[in-house]
PDB file of N, CA and C in Angstrom:
ATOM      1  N   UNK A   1      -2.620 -32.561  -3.344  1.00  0.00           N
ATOM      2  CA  UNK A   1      -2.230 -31.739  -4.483  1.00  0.00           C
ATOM      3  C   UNK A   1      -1.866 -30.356  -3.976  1.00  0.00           C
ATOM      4  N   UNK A   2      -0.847 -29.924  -3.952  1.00  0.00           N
ATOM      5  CA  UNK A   2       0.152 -28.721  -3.509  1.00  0.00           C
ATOM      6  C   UNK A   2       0.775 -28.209  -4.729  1.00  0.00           C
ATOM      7  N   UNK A   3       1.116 -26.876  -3.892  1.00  0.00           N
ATOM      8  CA  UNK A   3       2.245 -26.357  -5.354  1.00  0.00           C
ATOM      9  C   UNK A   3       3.505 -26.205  -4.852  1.00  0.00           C
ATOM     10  N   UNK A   4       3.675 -27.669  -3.988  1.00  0.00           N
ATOM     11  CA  UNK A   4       5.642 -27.938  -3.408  1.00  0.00           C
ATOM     12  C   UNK A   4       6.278 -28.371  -4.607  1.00  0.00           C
ATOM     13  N   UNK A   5       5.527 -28.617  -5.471  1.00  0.00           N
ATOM     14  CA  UNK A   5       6.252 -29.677  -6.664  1.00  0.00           C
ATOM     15  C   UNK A   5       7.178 -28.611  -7.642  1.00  0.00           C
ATOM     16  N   UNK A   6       6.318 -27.111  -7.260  1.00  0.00           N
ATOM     17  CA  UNK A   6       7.356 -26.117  -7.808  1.00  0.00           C
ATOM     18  C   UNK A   6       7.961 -24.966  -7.230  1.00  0.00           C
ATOM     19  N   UNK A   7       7.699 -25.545  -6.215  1.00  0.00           N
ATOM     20  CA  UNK A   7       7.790 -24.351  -4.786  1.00  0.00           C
ATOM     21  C   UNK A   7       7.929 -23.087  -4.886  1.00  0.00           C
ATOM     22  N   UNK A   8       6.518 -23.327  -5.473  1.00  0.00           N
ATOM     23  CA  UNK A   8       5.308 -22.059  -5.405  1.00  0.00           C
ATOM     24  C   UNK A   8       5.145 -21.816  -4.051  1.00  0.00           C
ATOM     25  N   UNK A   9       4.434 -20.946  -3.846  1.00  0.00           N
ATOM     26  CA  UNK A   9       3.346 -20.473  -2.183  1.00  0.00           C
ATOM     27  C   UNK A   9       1.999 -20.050  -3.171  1.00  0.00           C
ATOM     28  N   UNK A  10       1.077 -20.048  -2.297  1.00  0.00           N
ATOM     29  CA  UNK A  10      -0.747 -19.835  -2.625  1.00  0.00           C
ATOM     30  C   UNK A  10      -0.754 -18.319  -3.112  1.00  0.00           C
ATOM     31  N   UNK A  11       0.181 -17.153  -2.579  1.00  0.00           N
ATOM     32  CA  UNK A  11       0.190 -16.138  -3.285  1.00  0.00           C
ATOM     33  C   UNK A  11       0.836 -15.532  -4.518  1.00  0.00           C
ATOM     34  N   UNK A  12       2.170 -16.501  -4.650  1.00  0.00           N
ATOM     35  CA  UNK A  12       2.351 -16.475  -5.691  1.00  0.00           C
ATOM     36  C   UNK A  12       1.609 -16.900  -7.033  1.00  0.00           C
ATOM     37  N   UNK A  13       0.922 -18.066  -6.662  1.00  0.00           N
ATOM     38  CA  UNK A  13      -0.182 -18.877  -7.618  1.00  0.00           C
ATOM     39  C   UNK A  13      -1.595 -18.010  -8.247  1.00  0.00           C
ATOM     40  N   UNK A  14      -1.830 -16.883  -6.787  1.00  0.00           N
ATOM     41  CA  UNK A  14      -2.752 -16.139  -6.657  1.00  0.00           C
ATOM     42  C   UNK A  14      -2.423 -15.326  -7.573  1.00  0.00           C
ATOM     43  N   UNK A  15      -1.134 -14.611  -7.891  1.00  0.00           N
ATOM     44  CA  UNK A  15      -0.694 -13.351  -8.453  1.00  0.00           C
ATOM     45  C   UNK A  15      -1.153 -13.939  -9.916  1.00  0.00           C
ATOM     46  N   UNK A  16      -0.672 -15.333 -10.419  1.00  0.00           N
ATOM     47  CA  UNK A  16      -0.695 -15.722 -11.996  1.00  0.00           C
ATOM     48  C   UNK A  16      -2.028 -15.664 -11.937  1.00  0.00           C
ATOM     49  N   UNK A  17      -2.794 -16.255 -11.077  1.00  0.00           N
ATOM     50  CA  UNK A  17      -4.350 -16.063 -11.241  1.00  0.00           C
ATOM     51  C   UNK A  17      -4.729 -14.901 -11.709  1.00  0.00           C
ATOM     52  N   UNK A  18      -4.384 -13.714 -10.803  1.00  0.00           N
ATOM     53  CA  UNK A  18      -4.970 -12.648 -11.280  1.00  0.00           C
ATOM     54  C   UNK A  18      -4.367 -11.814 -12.230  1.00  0.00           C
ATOM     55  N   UNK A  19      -3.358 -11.932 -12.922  1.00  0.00           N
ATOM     56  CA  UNK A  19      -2.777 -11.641 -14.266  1.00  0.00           C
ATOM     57  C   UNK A  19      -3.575 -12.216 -15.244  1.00  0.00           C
ATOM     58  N   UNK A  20      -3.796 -13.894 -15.565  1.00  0.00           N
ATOM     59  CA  UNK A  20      -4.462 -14.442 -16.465  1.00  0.00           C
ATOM     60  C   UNK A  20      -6.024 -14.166 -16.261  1.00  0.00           C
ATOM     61  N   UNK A  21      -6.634 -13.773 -15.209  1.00  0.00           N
ATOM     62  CA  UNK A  21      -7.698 -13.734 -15.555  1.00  0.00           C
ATOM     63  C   UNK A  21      -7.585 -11.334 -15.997  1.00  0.00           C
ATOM     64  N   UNK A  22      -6.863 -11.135 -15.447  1.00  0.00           N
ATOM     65  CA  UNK A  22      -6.931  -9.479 -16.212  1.00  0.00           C
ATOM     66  C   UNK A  22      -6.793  -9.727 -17.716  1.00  0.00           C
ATOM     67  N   UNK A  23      -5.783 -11.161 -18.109  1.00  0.00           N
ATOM     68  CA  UNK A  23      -5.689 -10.692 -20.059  1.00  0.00           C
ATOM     69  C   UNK A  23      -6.654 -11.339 -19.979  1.00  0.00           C
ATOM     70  N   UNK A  24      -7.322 -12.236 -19.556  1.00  0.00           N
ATOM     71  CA  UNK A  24      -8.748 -13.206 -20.411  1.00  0.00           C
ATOM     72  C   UNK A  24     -10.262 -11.931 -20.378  1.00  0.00           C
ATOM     73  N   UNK A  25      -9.893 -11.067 -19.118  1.00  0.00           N
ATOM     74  CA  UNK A  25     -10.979 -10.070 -18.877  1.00  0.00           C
ATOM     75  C   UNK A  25     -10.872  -8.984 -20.364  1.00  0.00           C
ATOM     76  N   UNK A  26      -9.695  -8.262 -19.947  1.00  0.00           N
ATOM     77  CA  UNK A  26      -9.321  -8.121 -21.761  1.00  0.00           C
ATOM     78  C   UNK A  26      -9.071  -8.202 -22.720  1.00  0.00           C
ATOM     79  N   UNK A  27      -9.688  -9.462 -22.819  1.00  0.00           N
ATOM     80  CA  UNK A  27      -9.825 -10.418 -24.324  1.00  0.00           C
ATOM     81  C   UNK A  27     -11.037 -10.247 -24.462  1.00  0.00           C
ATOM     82  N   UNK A  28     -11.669 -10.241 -23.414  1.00  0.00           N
ATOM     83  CA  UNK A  28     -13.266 -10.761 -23.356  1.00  0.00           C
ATOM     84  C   UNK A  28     -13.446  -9.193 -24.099  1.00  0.00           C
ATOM     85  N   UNK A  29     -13.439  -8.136 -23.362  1.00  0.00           N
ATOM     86  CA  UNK A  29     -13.781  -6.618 -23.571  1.00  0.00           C
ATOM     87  C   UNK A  29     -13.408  -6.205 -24.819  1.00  0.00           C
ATOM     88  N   UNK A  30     -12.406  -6.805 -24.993  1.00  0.00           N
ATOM     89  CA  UNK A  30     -12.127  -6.087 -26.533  1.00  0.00           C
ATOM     90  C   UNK A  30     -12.708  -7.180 -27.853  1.00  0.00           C
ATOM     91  N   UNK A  31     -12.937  -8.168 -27.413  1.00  0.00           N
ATOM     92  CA  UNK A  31     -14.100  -8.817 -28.719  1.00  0.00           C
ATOM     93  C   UNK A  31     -15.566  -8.567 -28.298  1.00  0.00           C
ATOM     94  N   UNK A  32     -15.980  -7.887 -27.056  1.00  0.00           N
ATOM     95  CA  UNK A  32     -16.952  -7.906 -26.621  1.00  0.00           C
ATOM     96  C   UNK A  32     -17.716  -6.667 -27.182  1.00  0.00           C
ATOM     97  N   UNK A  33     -16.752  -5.492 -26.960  1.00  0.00           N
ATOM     98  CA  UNK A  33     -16.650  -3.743 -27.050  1.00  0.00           C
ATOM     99  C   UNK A  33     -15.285  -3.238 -27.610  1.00  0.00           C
ATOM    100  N   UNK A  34     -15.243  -3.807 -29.100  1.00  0.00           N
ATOM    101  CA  UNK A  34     -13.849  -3.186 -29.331  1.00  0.00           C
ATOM    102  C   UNK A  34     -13.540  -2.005 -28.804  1.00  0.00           C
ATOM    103  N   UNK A  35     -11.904  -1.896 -28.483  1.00  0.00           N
ATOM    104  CA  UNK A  35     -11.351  -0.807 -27.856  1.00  0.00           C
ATOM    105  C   UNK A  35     -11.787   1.077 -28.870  1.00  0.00           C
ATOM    106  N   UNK A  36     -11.649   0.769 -29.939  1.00  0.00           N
ATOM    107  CA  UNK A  36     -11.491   1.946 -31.317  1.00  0.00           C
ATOM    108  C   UNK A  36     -10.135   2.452 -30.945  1.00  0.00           C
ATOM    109  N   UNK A  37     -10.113   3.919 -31.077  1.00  0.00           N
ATOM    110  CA  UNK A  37      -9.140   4.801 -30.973  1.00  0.00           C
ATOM    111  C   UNK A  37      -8.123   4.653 -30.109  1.00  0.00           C
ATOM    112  N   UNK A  38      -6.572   4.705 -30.282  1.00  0.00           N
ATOM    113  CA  UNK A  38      -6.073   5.082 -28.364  1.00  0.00           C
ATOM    114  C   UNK A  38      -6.427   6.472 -28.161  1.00  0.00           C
ATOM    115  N   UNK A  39      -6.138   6.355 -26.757  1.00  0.00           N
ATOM    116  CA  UNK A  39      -6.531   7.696 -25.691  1.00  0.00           C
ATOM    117  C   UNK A  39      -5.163   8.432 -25.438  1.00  0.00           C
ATOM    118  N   UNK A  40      -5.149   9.828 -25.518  1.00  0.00           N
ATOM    119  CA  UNK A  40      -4.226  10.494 -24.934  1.00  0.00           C
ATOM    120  C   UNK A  40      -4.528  11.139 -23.908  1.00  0.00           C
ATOM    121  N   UNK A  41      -3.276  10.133 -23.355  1.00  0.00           N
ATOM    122  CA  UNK A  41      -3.359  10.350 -21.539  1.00  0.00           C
ATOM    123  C   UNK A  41      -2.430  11.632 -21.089  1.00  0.00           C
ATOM    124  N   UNK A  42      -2.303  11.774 -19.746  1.00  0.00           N
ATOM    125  CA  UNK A  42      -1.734  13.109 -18.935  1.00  0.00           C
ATOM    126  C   UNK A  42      -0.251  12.648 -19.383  1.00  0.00           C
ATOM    127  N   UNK A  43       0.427  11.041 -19.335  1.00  0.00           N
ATOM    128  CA  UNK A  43       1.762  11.015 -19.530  1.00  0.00           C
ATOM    129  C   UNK A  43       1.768  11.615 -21.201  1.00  0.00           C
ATOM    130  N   UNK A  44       1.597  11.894 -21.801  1.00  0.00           N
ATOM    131  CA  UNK A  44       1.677  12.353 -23.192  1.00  0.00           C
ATOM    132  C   UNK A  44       1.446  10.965 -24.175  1.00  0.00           C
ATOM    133  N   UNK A  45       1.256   9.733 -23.700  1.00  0.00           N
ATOM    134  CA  UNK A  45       1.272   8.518 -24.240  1.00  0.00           C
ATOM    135  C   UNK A  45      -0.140   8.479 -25.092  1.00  0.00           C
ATOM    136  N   UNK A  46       0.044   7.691 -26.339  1.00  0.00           N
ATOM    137  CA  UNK A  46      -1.580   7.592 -27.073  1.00  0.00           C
ATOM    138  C   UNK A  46      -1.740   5.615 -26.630  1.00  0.00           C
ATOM    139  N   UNK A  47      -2.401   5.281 -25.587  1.00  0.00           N
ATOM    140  CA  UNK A  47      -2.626   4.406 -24.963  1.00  0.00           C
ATOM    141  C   UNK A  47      -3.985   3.739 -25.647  1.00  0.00           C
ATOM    142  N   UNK A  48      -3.965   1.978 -25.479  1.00  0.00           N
ATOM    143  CA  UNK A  48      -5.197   1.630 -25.551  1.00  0.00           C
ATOM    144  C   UNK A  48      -5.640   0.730 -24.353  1.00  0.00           C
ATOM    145  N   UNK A  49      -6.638   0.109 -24.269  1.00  0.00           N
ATOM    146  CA  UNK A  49      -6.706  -0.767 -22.857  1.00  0.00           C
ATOM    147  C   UNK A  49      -5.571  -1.451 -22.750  1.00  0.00           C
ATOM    148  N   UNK A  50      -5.552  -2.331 -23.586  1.00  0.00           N
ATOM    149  CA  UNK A  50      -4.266  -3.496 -23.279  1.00  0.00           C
ATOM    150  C   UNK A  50      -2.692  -2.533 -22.707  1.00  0.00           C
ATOM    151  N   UNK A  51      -2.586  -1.590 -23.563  1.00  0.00           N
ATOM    152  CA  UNK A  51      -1.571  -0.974 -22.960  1.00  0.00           C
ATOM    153  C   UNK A  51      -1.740  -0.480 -21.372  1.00  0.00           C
ATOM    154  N   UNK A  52      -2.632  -0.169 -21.056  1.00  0.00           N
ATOM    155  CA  UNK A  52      -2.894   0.629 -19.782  1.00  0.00           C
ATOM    156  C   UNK A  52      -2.741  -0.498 -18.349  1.00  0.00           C
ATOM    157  N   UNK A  53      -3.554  -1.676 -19.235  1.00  0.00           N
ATOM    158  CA  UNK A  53      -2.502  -2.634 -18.220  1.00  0.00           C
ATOM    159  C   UNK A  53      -1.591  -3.301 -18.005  1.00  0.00           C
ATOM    160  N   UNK A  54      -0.697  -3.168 -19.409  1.00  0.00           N
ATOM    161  CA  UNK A  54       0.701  -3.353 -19.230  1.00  0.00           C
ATOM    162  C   UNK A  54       1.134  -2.459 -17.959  1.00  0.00           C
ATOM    163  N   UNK A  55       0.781  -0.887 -18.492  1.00  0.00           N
ATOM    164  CA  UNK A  55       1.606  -0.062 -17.506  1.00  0.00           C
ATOM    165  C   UNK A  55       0.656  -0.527 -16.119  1.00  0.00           C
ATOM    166  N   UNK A  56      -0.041   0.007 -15.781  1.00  0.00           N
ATOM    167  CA  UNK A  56      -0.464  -0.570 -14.794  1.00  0.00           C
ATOM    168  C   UNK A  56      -0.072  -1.931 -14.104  1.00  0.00           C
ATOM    169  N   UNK A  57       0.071  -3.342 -14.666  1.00  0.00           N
ATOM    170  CA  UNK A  57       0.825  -4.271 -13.786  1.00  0.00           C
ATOM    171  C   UNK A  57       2.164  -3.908 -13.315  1.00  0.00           C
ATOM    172  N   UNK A  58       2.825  -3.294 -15.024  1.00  0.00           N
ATOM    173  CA  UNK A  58       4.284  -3.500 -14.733  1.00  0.00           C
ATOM    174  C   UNK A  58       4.453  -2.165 -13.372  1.00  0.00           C
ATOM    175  N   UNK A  59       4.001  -1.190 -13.171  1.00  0.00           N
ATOM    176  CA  UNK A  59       4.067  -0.445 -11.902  1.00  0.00           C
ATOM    177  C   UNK A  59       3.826  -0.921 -10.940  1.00  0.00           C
ATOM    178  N   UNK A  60       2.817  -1.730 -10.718  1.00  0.00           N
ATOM    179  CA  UNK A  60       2.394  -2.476  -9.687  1.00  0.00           C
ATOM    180  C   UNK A  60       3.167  -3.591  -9.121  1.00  0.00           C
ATOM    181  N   UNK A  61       4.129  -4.061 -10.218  1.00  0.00           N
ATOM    182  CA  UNK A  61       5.525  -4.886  -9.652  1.00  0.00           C
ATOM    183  C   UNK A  61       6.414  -4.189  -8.736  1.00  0.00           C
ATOM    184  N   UNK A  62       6.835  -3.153  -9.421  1.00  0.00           N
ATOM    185  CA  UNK A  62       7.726  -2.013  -8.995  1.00  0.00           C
ATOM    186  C   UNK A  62       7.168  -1.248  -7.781  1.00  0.00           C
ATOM    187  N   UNK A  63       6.047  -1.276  -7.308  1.00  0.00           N
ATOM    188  CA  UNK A  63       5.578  -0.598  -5.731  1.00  0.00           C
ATOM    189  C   UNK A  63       5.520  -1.645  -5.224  1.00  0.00           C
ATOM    190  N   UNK A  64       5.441  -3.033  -5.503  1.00  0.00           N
ATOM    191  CA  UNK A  64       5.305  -4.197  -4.327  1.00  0.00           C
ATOM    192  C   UNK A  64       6.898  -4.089  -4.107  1.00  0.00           C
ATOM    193  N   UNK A  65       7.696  -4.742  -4.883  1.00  0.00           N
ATOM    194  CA  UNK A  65       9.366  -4.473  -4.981  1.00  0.00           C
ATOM    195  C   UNK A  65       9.835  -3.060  -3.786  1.00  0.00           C
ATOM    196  N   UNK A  66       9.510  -2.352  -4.470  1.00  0.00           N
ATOM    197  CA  UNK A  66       9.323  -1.226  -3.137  1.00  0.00           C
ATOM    198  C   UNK A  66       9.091  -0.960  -1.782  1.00  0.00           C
ATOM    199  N   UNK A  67       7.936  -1.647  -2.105  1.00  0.00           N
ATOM    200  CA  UNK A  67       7.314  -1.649  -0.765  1.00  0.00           C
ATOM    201  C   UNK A  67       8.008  -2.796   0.189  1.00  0.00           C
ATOM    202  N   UNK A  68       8.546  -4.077  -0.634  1.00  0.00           N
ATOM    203  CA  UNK A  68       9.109  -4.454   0.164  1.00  0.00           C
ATOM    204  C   UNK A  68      10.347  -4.489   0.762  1.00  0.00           C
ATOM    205  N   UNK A  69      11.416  -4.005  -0.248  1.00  0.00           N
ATOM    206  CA  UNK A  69      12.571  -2.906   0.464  1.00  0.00           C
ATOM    207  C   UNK A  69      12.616  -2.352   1.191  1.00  0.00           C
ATOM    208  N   UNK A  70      11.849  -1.377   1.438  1.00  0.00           N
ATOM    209  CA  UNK A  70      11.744  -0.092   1.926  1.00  0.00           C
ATOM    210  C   UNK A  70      11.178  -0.882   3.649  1.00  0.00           C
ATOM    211  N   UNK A  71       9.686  -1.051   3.204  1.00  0.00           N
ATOM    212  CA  UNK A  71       9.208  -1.357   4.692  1.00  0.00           C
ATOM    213  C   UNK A  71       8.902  -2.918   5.236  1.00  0.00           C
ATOM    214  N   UNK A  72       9.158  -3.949   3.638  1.00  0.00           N
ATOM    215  CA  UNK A  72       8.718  -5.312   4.628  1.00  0.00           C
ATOM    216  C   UNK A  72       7.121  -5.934   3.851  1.00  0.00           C
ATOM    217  N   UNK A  73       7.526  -6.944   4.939  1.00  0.00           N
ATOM    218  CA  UNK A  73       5.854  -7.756   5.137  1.00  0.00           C
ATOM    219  C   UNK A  73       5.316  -6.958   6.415  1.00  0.00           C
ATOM    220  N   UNK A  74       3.670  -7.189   6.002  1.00  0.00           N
ATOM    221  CA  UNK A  74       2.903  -7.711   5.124  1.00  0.00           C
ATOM    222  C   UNK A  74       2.801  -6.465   3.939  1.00  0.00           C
ATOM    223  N   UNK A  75       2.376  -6.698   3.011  1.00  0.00           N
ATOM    224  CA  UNK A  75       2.006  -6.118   1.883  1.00  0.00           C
ATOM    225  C   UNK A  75       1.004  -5.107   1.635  1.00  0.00           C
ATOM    226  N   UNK A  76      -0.004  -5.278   2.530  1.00  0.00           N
ATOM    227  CA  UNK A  76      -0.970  -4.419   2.189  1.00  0.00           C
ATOM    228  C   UNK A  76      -1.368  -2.932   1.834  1.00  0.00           C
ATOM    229  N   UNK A  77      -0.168  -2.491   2.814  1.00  0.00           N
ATOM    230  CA  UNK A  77       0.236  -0.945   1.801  1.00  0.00           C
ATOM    231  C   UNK A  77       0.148  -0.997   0.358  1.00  0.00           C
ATOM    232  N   UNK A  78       1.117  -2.232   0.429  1.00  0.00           N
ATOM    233  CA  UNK A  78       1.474  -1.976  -1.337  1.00  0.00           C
ATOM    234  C   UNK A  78       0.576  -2.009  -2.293  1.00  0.00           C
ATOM    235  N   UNK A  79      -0.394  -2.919  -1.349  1.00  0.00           N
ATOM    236  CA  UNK A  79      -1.386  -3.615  -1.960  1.00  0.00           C
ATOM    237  C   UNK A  79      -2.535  -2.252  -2.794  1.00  0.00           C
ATOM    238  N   UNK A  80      -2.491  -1.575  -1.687  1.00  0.00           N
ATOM    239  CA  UNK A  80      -3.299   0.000  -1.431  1.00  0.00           C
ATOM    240  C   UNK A  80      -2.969   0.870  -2.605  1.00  0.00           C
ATOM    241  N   UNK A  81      -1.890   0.937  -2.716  1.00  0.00           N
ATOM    242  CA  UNK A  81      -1.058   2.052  -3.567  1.00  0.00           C
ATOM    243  C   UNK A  81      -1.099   1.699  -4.988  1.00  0.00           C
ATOM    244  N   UNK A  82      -0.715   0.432  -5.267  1.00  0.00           N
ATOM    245  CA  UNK A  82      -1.141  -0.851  -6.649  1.00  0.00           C
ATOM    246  C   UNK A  82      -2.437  -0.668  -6.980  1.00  0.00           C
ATOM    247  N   UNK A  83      -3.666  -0.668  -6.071  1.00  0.00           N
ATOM    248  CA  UNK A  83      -4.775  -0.293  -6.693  1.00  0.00           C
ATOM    249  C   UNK A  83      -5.032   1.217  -7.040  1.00  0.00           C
ATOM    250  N   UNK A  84      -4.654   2.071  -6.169  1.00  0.00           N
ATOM    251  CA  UNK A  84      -4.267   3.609  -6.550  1.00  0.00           C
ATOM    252  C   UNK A  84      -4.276   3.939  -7.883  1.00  0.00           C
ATOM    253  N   UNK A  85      -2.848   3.068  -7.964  1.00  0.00           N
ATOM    254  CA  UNK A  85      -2.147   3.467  -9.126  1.00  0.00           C
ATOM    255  C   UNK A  85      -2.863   2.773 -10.357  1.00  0.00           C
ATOM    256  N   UNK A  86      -3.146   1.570 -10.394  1.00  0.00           N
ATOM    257  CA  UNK A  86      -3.795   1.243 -11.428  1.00  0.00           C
ATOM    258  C   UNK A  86      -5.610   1.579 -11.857  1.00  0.00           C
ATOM    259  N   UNK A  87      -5.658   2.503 -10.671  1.00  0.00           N
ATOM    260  CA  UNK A  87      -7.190   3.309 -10.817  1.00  0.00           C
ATOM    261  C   UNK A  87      -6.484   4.875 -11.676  1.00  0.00           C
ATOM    262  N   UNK A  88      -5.203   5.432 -11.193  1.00  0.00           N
ATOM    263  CA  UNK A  88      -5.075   5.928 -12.008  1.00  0.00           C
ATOM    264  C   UNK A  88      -4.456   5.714 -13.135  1.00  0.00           C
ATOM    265  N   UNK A  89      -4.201   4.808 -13.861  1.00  0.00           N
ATOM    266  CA  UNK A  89      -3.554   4.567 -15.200  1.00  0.00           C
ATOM    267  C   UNK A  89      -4.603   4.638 -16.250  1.00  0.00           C
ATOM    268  N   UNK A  90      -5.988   3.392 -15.477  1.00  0.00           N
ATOM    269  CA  UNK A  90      -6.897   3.413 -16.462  1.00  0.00           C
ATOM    270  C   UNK A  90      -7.889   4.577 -16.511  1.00  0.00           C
ATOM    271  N   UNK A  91      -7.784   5.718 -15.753  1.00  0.00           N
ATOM    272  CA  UNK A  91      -8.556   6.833 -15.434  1.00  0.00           C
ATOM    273  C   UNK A  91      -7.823   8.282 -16.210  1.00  0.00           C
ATOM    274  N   UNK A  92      -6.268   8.354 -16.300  1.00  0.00           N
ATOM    275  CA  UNK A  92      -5.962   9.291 -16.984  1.00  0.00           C
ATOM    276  C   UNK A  92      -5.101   8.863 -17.588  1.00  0.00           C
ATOM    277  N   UNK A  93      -4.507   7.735 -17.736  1.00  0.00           N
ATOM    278  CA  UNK A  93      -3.345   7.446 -18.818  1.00  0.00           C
ATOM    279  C   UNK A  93      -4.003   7.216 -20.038  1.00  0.00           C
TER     280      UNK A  93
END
């Protein structure tokens, strides 16, 4: 049992992994500890969790994309900067 049948690779499979388990994590949190209010962040945005990781993934596309233009495999820069950035989204956005 492989994922040739959709010729996938293990990191691509990995990436849906960790998307579906971020919305099931914030599914869980927000029936767990509703969100209340949005937050106004430094971008001027009135944000709530779910939004913060919209922005947060969808940036985190856009620095891997980047990162691999610019400098290549392996990833782990990007990897670096993706968590950066999504420490700061949910920290001041």
């Amino acid at each position: 049992m492989g994922l040739g049948w959709m010729a996938w690779t293990w990191p691509t499979a990995a990436f849906f992994v960790f998307v579906f388990a971020c919305i099931a994590t914030m599914g869980f949190l927000e029936w767990r500890v509703p969100g209340g209010a949005p937050r106004h962040g430094i971008l001027g945005l009135d944000t709530t969790r779910g939004d913060r990781l919209f922005i947060s993934l969808l940036g985190s596309a856009f620095i891997f994309l980047g990162w691999l233009g610019v400098m290549g495999t392996p990833l782990w820069g990007g990897l670096a900067i993706s968590l950066a950035w999504m420490t700061f989204v949910f920290w001041k956005v």
